[in-house]
C-alpha atoms as a PDB file:
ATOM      1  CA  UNK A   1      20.880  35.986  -8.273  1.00  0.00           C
ATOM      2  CA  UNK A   2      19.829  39.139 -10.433  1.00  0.00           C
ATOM      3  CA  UNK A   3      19.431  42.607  -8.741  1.00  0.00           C
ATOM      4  CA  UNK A   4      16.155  42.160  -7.712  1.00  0.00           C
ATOM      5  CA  UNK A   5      16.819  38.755  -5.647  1.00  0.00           C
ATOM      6  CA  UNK A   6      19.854  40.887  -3.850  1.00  0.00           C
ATOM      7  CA  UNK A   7      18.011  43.741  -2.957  1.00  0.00           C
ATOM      8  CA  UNK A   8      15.018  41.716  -1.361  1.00  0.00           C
ATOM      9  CA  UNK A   9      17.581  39.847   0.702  1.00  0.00           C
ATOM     10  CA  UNK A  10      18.431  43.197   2.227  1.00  0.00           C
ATOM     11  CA  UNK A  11      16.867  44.199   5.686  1.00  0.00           C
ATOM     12  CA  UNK A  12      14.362  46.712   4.613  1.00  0.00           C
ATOM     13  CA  UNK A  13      15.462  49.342   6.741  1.00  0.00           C
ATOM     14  CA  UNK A  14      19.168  49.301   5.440  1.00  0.00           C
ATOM     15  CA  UNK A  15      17.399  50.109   1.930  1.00  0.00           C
ATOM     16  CA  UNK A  16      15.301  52.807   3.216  1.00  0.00           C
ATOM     17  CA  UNK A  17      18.376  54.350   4.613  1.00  0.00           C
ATOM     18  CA  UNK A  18      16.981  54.379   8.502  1.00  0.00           C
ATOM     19  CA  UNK A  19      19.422  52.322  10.040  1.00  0.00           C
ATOM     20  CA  UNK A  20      22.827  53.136   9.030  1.00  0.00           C
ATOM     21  CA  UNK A  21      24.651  54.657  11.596  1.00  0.00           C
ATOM     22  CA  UNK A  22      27.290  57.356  10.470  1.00  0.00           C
ATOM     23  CA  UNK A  23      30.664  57.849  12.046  1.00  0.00           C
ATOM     24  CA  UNK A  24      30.670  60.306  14.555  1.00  0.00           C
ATOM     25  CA  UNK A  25      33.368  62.361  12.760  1.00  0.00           C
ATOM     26  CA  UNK A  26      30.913  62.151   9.659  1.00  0.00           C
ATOM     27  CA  UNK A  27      27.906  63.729  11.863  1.00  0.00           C
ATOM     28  CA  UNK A  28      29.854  66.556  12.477  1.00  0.00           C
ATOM     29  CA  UNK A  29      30.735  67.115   8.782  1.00  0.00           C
ATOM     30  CA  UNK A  30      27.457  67.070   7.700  1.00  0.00           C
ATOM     31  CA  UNK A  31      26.614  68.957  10.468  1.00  0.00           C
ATOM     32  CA  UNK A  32      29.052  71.485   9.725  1.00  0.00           C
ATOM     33  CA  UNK A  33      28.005  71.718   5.692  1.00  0.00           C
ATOM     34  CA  UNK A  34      24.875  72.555   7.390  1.00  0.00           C
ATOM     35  CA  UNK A  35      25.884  75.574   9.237  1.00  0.00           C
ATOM     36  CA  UNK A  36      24.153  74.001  12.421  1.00  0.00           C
ATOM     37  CA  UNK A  37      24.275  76.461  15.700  1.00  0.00           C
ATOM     38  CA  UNK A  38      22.785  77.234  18.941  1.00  0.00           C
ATOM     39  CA  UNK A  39      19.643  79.318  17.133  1.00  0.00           C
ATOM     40  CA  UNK A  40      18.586  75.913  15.337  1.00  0.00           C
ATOM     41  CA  UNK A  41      15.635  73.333  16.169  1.00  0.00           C
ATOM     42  CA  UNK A  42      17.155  70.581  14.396  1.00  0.00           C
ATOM     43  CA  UNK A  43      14.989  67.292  13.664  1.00  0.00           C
ATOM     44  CA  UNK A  44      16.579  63.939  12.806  1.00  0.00           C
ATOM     45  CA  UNK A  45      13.974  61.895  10.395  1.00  0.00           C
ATOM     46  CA  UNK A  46      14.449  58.318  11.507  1.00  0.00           C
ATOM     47  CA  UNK A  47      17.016  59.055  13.944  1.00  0.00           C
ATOM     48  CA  UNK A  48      17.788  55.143  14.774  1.00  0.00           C
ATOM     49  CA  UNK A  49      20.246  54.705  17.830  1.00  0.00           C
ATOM     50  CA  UNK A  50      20.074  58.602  18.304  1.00  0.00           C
ATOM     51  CA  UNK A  51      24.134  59.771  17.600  1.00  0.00           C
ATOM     52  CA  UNK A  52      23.157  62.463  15.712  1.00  0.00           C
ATOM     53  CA  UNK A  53      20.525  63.846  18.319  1.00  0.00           C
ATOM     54  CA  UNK A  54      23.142  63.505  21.104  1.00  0.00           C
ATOM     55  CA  UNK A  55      25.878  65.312  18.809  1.00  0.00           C
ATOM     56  CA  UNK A  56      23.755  68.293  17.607  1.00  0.00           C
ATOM     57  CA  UNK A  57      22.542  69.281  21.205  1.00  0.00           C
ATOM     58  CA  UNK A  58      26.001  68.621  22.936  1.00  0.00           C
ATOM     59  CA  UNK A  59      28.346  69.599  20.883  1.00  0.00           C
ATOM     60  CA  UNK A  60      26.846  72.163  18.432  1.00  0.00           C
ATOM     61  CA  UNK A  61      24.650  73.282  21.262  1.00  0.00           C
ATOM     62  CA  UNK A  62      21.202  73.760  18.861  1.00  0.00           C
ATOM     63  CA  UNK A  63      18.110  75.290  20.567  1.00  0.00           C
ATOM     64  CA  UNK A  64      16.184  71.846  20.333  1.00  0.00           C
ATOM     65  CA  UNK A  65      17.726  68.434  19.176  1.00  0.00           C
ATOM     66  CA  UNK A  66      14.547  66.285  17.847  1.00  0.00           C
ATOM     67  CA  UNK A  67      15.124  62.399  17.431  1.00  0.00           C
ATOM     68  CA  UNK A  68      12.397  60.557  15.067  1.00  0.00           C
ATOM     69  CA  UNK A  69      11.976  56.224  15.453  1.00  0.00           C
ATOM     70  CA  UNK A  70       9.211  54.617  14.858  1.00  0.00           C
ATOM     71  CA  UNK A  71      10.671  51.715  16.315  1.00  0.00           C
ATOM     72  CA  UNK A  72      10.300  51.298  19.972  1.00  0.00           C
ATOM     73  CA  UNK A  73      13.515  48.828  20.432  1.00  0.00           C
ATOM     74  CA  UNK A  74      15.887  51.263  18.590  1.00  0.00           C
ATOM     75  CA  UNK A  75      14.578  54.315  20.390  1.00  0.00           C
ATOM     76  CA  UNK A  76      14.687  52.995  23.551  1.00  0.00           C
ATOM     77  CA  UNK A  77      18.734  52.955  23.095  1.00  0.00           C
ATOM     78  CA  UNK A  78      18.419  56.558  21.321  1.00  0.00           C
ATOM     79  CA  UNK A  79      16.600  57.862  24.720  1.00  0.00           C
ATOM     80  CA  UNK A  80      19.400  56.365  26.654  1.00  0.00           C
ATOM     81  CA  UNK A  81      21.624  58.313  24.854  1.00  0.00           C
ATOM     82  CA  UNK A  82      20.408  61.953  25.298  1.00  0.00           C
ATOM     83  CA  UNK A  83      18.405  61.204  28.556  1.00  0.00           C
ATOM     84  CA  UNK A  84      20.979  63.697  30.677  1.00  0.00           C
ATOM     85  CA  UNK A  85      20.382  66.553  27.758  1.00  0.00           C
ATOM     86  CA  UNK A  86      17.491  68.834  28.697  1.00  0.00           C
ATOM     87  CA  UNK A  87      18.291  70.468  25.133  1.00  0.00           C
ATOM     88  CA  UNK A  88      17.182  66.922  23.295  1.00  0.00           C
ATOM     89  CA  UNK A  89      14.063  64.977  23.288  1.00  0.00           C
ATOM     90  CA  UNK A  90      12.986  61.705  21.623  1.00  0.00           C
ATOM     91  CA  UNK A  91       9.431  60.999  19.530  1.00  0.00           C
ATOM     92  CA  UNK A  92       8.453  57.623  18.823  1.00  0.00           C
ATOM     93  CA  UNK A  93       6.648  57.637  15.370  1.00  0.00           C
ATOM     94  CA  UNK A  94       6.701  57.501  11.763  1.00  0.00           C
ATOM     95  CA  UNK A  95       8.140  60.522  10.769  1.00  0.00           C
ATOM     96  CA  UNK A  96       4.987  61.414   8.147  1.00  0.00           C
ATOM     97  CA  UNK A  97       2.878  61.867  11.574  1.00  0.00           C
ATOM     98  CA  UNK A  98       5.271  64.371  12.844  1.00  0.00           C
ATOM     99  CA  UNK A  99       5.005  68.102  13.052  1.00  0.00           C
ATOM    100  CA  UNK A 100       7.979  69.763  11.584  1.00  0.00           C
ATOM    101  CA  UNK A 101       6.202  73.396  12.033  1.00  0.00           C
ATOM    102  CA  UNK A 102       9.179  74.647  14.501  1.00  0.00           C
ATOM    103  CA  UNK A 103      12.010  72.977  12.786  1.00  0.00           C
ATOM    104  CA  UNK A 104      14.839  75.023  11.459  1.00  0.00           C
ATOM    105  CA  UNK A 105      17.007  72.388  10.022  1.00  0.00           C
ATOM    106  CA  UNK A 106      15.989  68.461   9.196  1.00  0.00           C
ATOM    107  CA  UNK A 107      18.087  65.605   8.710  1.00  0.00           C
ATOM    108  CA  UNK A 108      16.943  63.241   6.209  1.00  0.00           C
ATOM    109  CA  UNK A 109      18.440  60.149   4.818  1.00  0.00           C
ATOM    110  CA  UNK A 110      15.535  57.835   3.456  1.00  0.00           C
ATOM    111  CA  UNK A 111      15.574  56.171  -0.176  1.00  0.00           C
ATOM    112  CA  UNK A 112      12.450  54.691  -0.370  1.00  0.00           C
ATOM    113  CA  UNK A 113      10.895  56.702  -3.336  1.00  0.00           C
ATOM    114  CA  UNK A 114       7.388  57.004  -1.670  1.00  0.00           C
ATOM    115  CA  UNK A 115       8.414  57.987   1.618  1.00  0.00           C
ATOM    116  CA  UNK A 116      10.653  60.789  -0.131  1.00  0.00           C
ATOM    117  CA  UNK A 117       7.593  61.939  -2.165  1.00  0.00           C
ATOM    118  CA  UNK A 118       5.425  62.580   0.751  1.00  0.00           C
ATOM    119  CA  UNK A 119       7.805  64.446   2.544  1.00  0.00           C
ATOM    120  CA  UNK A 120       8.773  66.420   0.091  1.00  0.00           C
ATOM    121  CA  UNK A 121       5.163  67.451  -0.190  1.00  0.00           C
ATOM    122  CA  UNK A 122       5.098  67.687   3.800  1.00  0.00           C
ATOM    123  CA  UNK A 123       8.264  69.613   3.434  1.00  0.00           C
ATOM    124  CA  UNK A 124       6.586  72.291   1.299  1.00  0.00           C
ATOM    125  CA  UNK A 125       3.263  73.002   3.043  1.00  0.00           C
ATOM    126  CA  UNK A 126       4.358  72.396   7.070  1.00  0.00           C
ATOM    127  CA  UNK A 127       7.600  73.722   7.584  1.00  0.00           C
ATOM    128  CA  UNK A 128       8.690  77.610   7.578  1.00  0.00           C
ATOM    129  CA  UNK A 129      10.750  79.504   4.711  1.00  0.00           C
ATOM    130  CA  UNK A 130      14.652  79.361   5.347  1.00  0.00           C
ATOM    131  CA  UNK A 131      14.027  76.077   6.722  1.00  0.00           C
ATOM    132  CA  UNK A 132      17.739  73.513   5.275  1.00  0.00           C
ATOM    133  CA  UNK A 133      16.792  70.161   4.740  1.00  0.00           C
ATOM    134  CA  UNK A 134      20.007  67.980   4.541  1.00  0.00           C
ATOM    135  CA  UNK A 135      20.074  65.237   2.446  1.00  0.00           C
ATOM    136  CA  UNK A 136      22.468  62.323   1.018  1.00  0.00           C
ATOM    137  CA  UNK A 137      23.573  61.342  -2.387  1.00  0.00           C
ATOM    138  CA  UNK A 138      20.945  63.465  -3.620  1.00  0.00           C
ATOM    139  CA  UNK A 139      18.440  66.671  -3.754  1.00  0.00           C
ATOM    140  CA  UNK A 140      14.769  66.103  -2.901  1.00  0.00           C
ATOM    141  CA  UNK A 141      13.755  65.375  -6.221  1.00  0.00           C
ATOM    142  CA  UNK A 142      14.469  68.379  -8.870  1.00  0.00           C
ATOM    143  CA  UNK A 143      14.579  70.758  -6.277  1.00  0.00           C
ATOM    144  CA  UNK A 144      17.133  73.042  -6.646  1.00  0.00           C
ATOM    145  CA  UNK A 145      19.540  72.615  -3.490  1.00  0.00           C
ATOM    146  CA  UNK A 146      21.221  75.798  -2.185  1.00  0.00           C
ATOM    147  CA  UNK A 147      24.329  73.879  -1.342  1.00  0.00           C
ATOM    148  CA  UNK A 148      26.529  71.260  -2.661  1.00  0.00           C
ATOM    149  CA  UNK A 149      29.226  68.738  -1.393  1.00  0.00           C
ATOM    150  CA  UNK A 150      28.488  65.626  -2.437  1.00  0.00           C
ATOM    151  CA  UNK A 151      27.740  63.610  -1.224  1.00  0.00           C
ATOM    152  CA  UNK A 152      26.067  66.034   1.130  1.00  0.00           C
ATOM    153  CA  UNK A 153      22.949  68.418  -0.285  1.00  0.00           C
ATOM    154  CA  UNK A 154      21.347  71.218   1.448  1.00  0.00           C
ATOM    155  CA  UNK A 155      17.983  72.346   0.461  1.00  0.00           C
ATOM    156  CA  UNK A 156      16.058  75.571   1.750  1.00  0.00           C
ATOM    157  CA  UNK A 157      12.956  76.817   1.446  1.00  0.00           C
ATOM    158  CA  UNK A 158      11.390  78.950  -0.325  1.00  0.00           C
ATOM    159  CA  UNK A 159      12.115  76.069  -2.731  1.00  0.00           C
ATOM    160  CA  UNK A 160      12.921  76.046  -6.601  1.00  0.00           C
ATOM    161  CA  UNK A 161      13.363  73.627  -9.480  1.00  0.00           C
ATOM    162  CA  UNK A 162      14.973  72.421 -12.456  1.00  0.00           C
ATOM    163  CA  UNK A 163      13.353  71.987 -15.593  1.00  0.00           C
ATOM    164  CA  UNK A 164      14.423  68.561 -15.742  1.00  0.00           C
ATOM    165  CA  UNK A 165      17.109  65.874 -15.124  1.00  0.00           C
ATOM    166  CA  UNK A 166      19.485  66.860 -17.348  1.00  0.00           C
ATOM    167  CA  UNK A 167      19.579  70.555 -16.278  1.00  0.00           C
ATOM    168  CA  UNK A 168      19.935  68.719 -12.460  1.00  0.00           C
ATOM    169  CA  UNK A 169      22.516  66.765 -13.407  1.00  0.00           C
ATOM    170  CA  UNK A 170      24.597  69.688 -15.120  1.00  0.00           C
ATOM    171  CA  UNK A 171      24.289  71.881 -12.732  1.00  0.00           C
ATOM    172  CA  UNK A 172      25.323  69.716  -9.616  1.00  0.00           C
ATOM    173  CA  UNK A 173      28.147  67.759 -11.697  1.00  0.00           C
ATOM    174  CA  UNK A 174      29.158  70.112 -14.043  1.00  0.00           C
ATOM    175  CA  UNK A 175      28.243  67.902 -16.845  1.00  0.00           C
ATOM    176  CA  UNK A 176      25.870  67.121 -19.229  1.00  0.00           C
ATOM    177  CA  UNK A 177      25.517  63.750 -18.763  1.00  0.00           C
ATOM    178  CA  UNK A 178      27.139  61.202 -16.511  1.00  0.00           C
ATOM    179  CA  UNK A 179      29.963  58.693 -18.030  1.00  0.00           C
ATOM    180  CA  UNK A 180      31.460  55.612 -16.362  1.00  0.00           C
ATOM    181  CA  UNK A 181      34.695  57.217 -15.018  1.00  0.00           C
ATOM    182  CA  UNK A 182      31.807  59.791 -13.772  1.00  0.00           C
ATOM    183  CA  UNK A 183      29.805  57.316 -12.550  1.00  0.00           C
ATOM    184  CA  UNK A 184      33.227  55.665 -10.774  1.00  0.00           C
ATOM    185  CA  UNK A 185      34.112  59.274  -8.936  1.00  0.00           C
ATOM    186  CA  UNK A 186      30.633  59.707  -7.356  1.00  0.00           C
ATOM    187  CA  UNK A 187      30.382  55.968  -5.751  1.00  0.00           C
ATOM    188  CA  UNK A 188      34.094  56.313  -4.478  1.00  0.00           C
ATOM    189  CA  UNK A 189      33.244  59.649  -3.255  1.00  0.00           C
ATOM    190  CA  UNK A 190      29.694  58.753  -1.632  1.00  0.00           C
ATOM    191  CA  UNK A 191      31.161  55.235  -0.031  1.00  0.00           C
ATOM    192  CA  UNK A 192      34.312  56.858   1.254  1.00  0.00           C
ATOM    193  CA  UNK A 193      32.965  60.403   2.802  1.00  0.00           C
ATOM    194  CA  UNK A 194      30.348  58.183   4.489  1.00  0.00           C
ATOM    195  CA  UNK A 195      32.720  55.799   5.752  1.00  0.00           C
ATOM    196  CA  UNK A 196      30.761  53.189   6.960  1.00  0.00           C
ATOM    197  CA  UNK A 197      32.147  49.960   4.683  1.00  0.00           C
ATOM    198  CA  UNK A 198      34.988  48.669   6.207  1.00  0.00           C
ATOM    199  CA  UNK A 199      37.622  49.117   3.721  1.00  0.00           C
ATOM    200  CA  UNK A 200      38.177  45.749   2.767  1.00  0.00           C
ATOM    201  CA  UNK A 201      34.478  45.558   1.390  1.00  0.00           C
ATOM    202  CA  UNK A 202      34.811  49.389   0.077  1.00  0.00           C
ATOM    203  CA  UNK A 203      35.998  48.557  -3.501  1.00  0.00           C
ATOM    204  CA  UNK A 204      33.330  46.136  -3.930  1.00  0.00           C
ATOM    205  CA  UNK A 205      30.616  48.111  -2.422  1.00  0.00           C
ATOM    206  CA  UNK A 206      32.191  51.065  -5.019  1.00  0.00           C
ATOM    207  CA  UNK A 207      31.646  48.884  -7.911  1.00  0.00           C
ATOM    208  CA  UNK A 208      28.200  47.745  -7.137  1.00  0.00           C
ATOM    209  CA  UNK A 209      27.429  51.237  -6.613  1.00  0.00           C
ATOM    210  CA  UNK A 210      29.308  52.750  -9.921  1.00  0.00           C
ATOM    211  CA  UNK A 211      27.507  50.477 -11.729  1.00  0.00           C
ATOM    212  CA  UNK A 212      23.442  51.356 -10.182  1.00  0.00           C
ATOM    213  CA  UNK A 213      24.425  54.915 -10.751  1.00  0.00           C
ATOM    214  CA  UNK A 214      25.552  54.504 -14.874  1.00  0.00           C
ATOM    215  CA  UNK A 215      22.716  51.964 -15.411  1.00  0.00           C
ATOM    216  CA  UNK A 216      20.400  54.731 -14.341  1.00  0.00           C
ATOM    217  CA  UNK A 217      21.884  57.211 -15.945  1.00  0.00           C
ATOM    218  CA  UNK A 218      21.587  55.003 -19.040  1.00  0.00           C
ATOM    219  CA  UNK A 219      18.200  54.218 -18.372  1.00  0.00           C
ATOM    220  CA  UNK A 220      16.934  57.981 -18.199  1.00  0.00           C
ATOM    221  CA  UNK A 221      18.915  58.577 -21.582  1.00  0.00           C
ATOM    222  CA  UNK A 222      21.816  60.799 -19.507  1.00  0.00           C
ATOM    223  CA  UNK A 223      24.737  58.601 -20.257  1.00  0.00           C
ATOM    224  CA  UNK A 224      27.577  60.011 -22.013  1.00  0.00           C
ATOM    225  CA  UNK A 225      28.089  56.906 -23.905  1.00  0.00           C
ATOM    226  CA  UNK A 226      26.156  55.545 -27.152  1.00  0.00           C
ATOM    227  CA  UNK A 227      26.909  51.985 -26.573  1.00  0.00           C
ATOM    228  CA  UNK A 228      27.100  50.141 -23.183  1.00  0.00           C
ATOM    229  CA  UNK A 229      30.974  51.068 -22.669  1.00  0.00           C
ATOM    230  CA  UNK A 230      33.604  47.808 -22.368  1.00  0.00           C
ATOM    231  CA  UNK A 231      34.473  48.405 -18.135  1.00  0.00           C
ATOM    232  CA  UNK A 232      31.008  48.005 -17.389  1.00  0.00           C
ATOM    233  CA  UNK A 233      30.658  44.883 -19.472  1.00  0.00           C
ATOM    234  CA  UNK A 234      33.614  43.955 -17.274  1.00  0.00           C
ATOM    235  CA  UNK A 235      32.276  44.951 -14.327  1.00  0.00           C
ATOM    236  CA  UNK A 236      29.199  43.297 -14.597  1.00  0.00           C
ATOM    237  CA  UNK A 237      30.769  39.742 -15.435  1.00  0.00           C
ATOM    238  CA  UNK A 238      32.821  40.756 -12.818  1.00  0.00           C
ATOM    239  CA  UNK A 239      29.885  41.233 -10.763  1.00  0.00           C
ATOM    240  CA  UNK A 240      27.744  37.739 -12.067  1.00  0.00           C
ATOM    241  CA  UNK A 241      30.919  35.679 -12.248  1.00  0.00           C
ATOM    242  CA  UNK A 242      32.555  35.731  -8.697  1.00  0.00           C
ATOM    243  CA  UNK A 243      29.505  37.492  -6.645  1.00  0.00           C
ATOM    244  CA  UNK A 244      26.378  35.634  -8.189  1.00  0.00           C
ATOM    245  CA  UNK A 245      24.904  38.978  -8.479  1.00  0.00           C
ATOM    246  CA  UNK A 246      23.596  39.950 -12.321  1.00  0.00           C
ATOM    247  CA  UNK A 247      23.005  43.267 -12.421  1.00  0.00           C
ATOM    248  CA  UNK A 248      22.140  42.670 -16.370  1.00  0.00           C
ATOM    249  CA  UNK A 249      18.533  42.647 -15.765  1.00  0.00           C
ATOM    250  CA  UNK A 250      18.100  46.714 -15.031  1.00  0.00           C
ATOM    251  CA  UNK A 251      19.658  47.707 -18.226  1.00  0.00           C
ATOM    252  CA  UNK A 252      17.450  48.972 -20.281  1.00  0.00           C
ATOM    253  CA  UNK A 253      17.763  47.876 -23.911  1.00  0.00           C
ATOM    254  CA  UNK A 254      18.216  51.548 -25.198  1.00  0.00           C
ATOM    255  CA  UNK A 255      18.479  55.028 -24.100  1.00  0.00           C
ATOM    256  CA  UNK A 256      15.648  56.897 -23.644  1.00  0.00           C
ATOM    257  CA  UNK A 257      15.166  59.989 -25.503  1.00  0.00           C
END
C-alpha cells in the first residue's frame, strides 16, 4: 500500500494525536519543562482517559486542572479518574467551543493541520499574555517558542515569529537545513522520550518516522542533500519490500526553491 492507503487505515484519532496516552513518568516531564505549579489553571486539549488532569492537580498541585473530550465514552473514564479531586474538573466538548480565558498553561497535542490553525488563532485572541502553550514535535506554526527540548516546545504569549521555515528550522536545530542522519536523531529522539512504542516496534516506528520527517524537509526545499541520499533509497525499499508500505509517492520530484 502507498502512504496514503496506511494512513487512512489509521483510527482517526491516533492521527490527530487525541488518543495516545503518555507514560505517567512522561507527564511529569513535560510537566516539569513546563514549569507547572500550584498558581497555574492548566487545561488539557483533548484530554482522553484524563492521566494528565489527575497528575497536574495531585501531584503538581495547580490551582485548576481542566480535562477537554469530546467524546462521552472516553470521558466518562477521565471523570472517574479525578472524581475525588475538588482541584480538577472535566468538560465534555470539542475543544474549539471551549473558553480558555482563565487558563495559564494548555496542553496540546493535536496534528490535524486545521484543528491546529484554529487554535492557534483562538490561542491569540482568547487567552491572556504569559499564557505557555505546550506542544509536541513541534511549535504552533512559525511561532517563535520560548522554550526548547524536543521533543517538547513551550510557547508564550505575547507571541512572535519567524520569517520563515528555514529561519525555524535553524534556530530550533541549530542547522540550516535538515539531513538524513538529522532527520534519524529527531525520530529516535521523539519515539523514545515519548515512550509509548513498545521497543520491539520502536526501530520500525523510528524509520517510518525518519523518513516523513526528510521527505518533508525535501519537499519544502530544506534538505541538506542535492540528490535523494542512498539510506533513504534503502530505507524506503526497506520500507515497500518487507512492510508493503511505499512511502515513494510523497516525494516530491525536486526541491523547492
Amino acid at each position: 500500500m502507498d502512504i496514503s492507503e496506511f494512513v487512512s487505515s489509521l483510527p482517526e484519532n491516533v492521527l490527530i494525536g487525541d488518543d495516545i496516552s503518555l507514560p505517567e513518568s512522561v507527564i511529569r516531564k513535560i510537566f516539569s519543562f513546563g514549569e507547572i505549579n500550584s498558581d497555574d489553571v492548566f487545561y488539557h486539549l483533548g484530554c482522553g482517559a484524563g492521566n494528565t488532569v489527575q497528575i497536574a492537580a495531585k501531584e503538581f498541585g495547580v490551582k485548576r486542572s481542566i480535562g477537554v473530550e469530546k467524546r462521552s465514552e472516553i470521558a466518562s473514564v477521565a471523570r472517574k479518574r479525578i472524581s475525588r479531586l475538588k482541584n480538577a474538573q472535566l468538560i465534555v466538548d470539542d475543544i474549539r467551543n471551549v473558553s480558555l480565558s482563565d487558563a495559564t498553561v494548555v496542553l496540546f497535542w493535536f496534528n490535524d493541520e486545521q484543528i491546529v490553525d484554529q487554535m492557534t488563532a483562538k490561542f491569540k485572541n482568547e487567552t491572556m499574555d504569559n499564557i505557555r502553550i505546550l506542544t509536541i514535535l513541534s511549535p504552533l506554526g512559525l511561532i517563535k517558542p520560548s522554550k526548547v527540548n524536543f521533543p517538547f516546545f513551550m510557547t508564550t504569549k505575547p507571541f512572535e515569529f519567524y520569517n520563515g521555515l528555514q529561519e525555524q528550522i535553524e534556530t530550533i536545530h541549530g542547522t540550516k537545513c535538515l539531513d538524513f542522519t538529522g532527520s534519524w536523531n529527531l525520530a529516535n529522539r521523539y519515539v523514545t522520550e515519548l515512550d509509548v512504542v513498545p521497543g520491539e516496534y520502536q526501530r520500525f516506528v523510528i524509520m517510518v518516522q525518519c523518513m516523513v520527517i526528510w521527505i518533508n524537509a525535501w519537499n519544502m526545499g530544506i534538505a541538506c542533500e542535492s540528490e535523494i541520499p542512498p539510506p533513504v533509497t534503502a530505507y524506503i525499499g526497506i520500507l515497500k519490500e518487507f512492510f508493503n508500505l511505499d512511502l515513494s509517492s510523497m516525494i516530491q520530484s525536486s526541491q523547492q526553491t
